[in-house]
Protein backbone atom coordinates (compact mmCIF):
# COMPACT_ATOMS: atom_id res chain seq x y z
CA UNK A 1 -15.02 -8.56 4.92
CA UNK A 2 -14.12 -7.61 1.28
CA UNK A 3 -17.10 -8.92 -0.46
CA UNK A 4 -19.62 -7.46 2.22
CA UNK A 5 -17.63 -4.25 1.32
CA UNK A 6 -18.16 -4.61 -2.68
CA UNK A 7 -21.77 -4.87 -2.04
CA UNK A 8 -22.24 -1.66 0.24
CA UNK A 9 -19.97 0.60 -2.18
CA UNK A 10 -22.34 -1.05 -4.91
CA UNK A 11 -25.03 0.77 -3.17
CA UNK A 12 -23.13 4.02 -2.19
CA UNK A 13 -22.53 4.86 -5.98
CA UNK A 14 -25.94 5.32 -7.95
CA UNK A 15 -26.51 7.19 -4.24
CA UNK A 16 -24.01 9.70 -5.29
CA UNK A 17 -25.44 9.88 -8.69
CA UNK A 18 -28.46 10.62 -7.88
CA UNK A 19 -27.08 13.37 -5.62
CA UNK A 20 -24.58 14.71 -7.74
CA UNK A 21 -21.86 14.05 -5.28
CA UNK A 22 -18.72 12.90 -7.95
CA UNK A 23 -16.47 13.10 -5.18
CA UNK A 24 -18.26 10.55 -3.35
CA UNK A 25 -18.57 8.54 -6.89
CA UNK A 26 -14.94 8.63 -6.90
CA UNK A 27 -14.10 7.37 -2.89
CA UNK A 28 -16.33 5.38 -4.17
CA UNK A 29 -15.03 3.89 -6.42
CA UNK A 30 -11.05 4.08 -5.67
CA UNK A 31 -12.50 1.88 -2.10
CA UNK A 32 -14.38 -0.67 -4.64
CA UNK A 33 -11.26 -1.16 -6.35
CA UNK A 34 -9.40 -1.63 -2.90
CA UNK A 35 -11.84 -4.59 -1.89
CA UNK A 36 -11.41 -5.70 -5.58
CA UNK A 37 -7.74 -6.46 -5.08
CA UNK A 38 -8.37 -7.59 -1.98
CA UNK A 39 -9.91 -10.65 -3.59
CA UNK A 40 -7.39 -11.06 -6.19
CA UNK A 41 -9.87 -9.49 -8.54
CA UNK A 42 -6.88 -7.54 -10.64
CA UNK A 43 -8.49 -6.22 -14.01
CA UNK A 44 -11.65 -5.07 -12.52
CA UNK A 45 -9.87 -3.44 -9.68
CA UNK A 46 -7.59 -1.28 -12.03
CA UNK A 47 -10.78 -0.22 -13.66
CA UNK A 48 -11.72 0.74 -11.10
CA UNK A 49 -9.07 2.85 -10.03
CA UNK A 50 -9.35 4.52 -13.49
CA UNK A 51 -12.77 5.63 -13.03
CA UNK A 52 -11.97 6.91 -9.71
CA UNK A 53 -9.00 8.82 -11.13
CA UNK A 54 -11.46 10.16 -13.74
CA UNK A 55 -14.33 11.27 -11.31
CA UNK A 56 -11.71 12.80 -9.10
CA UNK A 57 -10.04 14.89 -11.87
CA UNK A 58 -13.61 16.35 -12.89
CA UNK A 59 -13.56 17.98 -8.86
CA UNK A 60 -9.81 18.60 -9.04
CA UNK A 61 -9.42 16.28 -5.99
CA UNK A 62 -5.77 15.77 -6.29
CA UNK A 63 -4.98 13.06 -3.53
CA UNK A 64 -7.73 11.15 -4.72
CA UNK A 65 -6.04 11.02 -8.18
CA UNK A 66 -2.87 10.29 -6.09
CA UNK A 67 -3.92 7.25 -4.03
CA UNK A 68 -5.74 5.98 -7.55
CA UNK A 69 -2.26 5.54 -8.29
CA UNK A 70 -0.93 3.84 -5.02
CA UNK A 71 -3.49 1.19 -5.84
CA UNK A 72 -2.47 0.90 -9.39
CA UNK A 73 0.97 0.22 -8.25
CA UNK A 74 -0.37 -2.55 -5.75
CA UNK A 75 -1.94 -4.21 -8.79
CA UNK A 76 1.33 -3.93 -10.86
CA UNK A 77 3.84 -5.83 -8.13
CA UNK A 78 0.87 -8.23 -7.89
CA UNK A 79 1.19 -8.61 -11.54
CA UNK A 80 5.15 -9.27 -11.32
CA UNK A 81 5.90 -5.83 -12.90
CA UNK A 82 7.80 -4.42 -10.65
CA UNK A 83 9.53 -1.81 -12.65
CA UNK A 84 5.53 -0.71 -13.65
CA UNK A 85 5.17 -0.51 -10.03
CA UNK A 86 8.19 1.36 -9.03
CA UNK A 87 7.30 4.41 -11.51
CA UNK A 88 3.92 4.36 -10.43
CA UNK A 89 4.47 4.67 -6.93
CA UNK A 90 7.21 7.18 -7.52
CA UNK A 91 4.99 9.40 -9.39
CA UNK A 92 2.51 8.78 -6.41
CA UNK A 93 4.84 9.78 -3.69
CA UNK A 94 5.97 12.74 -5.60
CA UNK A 95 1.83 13.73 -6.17
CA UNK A 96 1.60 12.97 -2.16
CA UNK A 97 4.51 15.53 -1.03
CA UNK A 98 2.29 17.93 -3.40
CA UNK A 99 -0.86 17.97 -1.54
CA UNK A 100 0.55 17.56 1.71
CA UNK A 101 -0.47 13.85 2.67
CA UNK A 102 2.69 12.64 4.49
CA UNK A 103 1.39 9.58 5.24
CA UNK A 104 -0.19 8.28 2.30
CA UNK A 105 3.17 9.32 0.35
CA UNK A 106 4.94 6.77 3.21
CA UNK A 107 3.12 3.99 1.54
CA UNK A 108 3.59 4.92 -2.17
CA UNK A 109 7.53 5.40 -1.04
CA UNK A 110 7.11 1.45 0.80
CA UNK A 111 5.86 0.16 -2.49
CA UNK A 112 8.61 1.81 -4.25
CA UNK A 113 10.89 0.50 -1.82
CA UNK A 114 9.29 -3.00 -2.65
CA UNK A 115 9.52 -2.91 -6.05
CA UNK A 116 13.20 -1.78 -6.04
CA UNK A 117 13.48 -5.24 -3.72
CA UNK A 118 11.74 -7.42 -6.39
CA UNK A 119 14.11 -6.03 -9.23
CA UNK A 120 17.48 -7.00 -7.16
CA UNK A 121 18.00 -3.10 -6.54
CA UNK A 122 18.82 -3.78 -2.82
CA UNK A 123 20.37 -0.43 -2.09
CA UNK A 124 18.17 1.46 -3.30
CA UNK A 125 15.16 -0.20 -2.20
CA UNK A 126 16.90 -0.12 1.82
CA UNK A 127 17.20 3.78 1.35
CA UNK A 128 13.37 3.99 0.01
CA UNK A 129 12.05 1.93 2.90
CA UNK A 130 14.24 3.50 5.40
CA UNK A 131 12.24 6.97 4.07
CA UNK A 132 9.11 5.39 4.06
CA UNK A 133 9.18 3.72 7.94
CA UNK A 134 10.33 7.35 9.18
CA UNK A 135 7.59 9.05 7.59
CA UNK A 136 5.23 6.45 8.88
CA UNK A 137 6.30 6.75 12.26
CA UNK A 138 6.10 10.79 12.45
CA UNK A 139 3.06 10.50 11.27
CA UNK A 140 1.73 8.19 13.64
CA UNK A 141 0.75 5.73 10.66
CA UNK A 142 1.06 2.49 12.46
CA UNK A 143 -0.21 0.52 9.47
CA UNK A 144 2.12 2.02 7.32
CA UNK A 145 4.76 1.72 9.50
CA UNK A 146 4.45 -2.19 10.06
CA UNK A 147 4.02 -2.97 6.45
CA UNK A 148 7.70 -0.78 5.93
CA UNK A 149 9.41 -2.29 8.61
CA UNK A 150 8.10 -5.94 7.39
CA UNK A 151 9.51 -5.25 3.59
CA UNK A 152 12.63 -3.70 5.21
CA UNK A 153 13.41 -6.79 7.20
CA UNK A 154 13.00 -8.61 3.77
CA UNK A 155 15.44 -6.02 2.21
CA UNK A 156 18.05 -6.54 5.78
CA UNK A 157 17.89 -10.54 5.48
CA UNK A 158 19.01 -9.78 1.30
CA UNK A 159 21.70 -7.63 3.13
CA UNK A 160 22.47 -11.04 5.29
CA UNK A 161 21.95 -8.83 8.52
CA UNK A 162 20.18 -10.69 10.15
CA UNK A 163 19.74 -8.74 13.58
CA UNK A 164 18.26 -5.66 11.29
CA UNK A 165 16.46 -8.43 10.17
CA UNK A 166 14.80 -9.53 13.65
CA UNK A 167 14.24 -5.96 14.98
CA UNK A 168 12.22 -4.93 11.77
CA UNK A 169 10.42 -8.06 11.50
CA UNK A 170 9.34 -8.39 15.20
CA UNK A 171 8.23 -4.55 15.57
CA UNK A 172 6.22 -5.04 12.43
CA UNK A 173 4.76 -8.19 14.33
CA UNK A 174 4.04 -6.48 17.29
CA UNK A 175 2.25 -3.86 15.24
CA UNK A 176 0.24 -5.99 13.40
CA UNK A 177 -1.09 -7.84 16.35
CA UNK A 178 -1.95 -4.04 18.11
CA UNK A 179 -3.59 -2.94 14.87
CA UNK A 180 -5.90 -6.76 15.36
CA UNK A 181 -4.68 -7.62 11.58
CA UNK A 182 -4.40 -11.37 11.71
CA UNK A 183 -3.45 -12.33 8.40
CA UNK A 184 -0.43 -9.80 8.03
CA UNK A 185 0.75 -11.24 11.42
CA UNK A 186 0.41 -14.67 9.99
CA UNK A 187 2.63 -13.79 7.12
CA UNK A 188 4.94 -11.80 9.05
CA UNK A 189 5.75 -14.84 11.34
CA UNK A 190 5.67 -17.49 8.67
CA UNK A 191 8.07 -15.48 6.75
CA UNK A 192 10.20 -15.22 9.74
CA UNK A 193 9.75 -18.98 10.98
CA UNK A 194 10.59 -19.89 7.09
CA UNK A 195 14.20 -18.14 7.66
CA UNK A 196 14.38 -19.29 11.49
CA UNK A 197 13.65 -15.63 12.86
CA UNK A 198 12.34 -16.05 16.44
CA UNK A 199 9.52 -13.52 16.09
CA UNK A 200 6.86 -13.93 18.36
């Protein structure tokens, strides 16, 4: 409920102000931007994601600034610049490793992975991915996880293996049901039904 979101971090942030609390000001803002993007709302979501980057440098809250960049390579690939998106993710991953946030750095090293996909880099985008859905799974980051293995089945059916193809895509399925996310089930089984994967 993305909207119902926007207006309740509306009302979190002139709390923090008044508090003085700019690390809440900046959650507050990187989870505005999240909702933002959510709704297709691209230039006010990267603003977004610059304020929070700002607020979170004045507290020296590192992984904020980090995942300020995940979301700024979202917006990029949703943009069609995927070689914007690859260095920003790259730089993210790297920040990740840094401050000890395995998990988050699994998704920066997905959208890497992604990006690398979008710009015909196959290879490299299969090792990235293959990174990124180990890291999820040792850290018990289903989310994660499912979105890697559902690009990775993307990057196996460029490969034209299409068993790799099927295991990926149906795990990430199965995931995405668990985890009671509807719509990335949806487009995980349209995508599959699209190039006659029986995932179920």
């Amino acid at each position: 409920r993305h909207t119902e979101a926007l207006g309740l971090y509306a009302s979190a942030i002139p709390s923090y102000q008044r508090i003085g609390n700019v690390n809440g000001i900046a959650e507050s803002y990187h989870n505005t931007a999240i909702a933002l993007r959510k709704l297709q709302r691209l230039d006010a979501a990267e603003d977004h994601e610059r304020r929070a980057a700002e607020y979170a440098r004045q507290v020296s809250n590192d992984r904020l600034v980090a995942l300020t960049l995940v979301g700024r390579a979202e917006i990029s690939l949703m943009r069609g610049d995927a070689a914007l998106a690859e260095a920003t993710a790259t730089r993210a991953a790297r920040d990740l490793a840094t401050v000890g946030d395995p998990a988050r750095q699994a998704d920066a090293i997905r959208l890497t992975g992604v990006a690398r996909l979008v710009m015909g880099q196959v290879g490299a985008a299969r090792t990235a991915l293959d990174q990124a859905v180990t890291l999820a799974a040792q850290h018990n980051s289903t989310l994660i996880e499912a979105e890697s293995r559902w690009a990775r089945a993307q990057v196996a059916l460029a490969l034209e293996d299409r068993t790799a193809a099927l295991d990926d895509a149906q795990r990430a399925a199965t995931m995405f049901r668990q985890l009671d996310a509807p719509i990335e089930f949806a487009a995980v089984t349209a995508w599959a039904a699209q190039h006659s994967l029986p995932v179920t």
